[in-house]
Protein backbone atom coordinates (compact mmCIF):
# COMPACT_ATOMS: atom_id res chain seq x y z
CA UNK A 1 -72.54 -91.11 -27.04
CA UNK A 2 -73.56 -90.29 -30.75
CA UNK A 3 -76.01 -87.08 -29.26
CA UNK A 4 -72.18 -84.99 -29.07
CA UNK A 5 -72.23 -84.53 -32.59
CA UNK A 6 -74.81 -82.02 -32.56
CA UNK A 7 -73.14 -80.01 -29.64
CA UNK A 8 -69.67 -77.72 -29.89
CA UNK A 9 -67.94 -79.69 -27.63
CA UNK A 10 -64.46 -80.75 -28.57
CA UNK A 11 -65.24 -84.29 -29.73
CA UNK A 12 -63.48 -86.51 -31.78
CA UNK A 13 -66.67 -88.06 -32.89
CA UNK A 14 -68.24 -84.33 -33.80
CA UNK A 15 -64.69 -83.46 -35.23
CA UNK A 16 -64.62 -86.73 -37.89
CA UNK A 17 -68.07 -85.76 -38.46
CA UNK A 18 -67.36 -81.90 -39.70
CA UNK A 19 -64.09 -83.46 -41.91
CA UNK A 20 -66.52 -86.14 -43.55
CA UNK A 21 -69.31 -83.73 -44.21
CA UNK A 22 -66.95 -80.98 -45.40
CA UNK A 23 -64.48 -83.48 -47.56
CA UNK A 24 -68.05 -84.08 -49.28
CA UNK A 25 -69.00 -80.81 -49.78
CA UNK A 26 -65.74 -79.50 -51.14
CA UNK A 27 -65.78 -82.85 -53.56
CA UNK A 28 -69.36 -81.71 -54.69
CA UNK A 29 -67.93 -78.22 -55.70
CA UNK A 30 -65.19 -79.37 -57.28
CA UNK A 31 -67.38 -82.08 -59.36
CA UNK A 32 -69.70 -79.02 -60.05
CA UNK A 33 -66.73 -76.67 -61.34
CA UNK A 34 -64.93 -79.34 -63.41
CA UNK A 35 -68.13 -81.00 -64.95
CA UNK A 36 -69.06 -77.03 -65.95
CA UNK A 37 -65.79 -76.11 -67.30
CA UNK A 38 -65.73 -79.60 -69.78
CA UNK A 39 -69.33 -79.19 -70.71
CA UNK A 40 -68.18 -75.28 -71.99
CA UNK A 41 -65.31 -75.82 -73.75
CA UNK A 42 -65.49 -72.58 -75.39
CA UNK A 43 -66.52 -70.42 -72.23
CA UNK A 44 -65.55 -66.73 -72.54
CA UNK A 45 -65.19 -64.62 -69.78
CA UNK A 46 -68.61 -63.42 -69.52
CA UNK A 47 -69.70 -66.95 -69.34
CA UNK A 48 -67.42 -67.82 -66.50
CA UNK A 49 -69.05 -64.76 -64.19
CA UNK A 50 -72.55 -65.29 -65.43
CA UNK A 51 -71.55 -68.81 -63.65
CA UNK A 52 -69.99 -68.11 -60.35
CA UNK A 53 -72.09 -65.17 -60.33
CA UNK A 54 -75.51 -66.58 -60.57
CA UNK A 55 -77.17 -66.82 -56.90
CA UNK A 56 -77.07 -70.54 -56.93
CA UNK A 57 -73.46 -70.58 -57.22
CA UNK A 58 -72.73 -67.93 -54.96
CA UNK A 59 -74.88 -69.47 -52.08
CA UNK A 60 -72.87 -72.88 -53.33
CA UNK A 61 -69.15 -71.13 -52.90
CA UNK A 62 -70.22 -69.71 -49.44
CA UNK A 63 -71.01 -72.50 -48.67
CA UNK A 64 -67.79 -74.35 -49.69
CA UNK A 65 -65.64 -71.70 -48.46
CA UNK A 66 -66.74 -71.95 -44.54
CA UNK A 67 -66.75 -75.86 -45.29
CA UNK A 68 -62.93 -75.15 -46.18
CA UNK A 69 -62.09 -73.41 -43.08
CA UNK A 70 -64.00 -75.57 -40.77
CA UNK A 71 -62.00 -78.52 -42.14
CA UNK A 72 -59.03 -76.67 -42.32
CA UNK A 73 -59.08 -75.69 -38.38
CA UNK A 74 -60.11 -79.29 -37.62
CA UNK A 75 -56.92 -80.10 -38.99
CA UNK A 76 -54.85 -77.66 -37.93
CA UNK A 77 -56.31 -77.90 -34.03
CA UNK A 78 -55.10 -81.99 -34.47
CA UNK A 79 -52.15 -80.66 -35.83
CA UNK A 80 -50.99 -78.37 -32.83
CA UNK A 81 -52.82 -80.39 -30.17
CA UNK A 82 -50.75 -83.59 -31.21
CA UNK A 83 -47.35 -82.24 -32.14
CA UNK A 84 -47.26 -78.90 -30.01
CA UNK A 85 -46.79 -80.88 -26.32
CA UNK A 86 -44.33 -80.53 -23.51
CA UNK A 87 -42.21 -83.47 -24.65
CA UNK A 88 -41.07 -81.30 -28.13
CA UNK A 89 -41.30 -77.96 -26.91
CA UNK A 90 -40.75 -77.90 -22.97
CA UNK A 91 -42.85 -76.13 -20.54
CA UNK A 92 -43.76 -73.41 -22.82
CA UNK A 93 -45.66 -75.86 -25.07
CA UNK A 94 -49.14 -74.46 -23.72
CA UNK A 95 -47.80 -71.12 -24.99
CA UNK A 96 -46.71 -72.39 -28.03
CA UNK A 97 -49.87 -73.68 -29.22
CA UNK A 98 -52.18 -70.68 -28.11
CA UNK A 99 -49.56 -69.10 -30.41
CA UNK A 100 -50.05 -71.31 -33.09
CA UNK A 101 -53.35 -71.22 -32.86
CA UNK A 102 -54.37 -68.05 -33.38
CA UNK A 103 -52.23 -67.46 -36.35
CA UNK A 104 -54.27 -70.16 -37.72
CA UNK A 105 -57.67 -68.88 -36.27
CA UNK A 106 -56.86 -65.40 -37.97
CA UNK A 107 -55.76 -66.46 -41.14
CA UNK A 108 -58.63 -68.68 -41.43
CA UNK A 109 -60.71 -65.46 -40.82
CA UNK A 110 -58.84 -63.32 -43.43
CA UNK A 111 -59.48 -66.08 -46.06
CA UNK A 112 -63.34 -66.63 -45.34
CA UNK A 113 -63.51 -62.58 -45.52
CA UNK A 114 -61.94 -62.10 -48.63
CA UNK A 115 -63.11 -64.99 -50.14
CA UNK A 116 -66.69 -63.58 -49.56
CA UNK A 117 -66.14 -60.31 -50.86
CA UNK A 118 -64.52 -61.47 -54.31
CA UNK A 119 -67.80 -63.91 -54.85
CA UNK A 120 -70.14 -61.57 -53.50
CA UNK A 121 -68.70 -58.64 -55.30
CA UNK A 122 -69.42 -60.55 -58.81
């Protein structure tokens, strides 16, 4: 039913919809960076954090940065949910994965944090 897209749910339709929608925003960003950097090809310093530091961009990086860790756990939930199972790891598998898990759920935190406060602190 295409309706589970717009719920949290654990979907594989809503999850190939968050990859596709992120893929395309972190190809935007990058399209945005690189066509910047080759249209400057004397950019100073200055120039660079006038850039990344304007509230356009900023708003445009937060963006991108949650897009990266929302794609980033998609993957890394497919990851453990496929290869973490009781045929590989026995019956501590279920274990295993909460383990796995939330490494990946707190380093994903860490990153969006700090990633924040270095663009925000331009």
């Amino acid at each position: 039913m295409v309706t589970s897209v717009t719920s949290f749910s654990r979907s594989g339709l809503s999850d190939f919809v968050v990859q596709r929608v992120s893929a395309v925003i972190l190809g935007v960003y990058m399209l945005c960076v690189i066509g910047f950097l080759l249209a400057n090809p004397d950019l100073t310093y200055e120039g660079l954090v006038a850039y990344f530091g304007s509230f356009s961009m900023q708003m445009f990086t937060t963006l991108t940065i949650f897009a990266t860790a929302a794609h980033a756990w998609i993957g890394m939930w497919t990851i453990g949910t496929d290869y973490i199972q009781p045929h590989y790891f026995g019956k501590g598998a279920t274990t295993w994965r909460f383990l796995y898990q939330s490494i990946c759920v707190f380093t994903l935190f860490i990153y969006v944090g700090w990633a924040l406060r270095i663009f925000w602190s331009l």
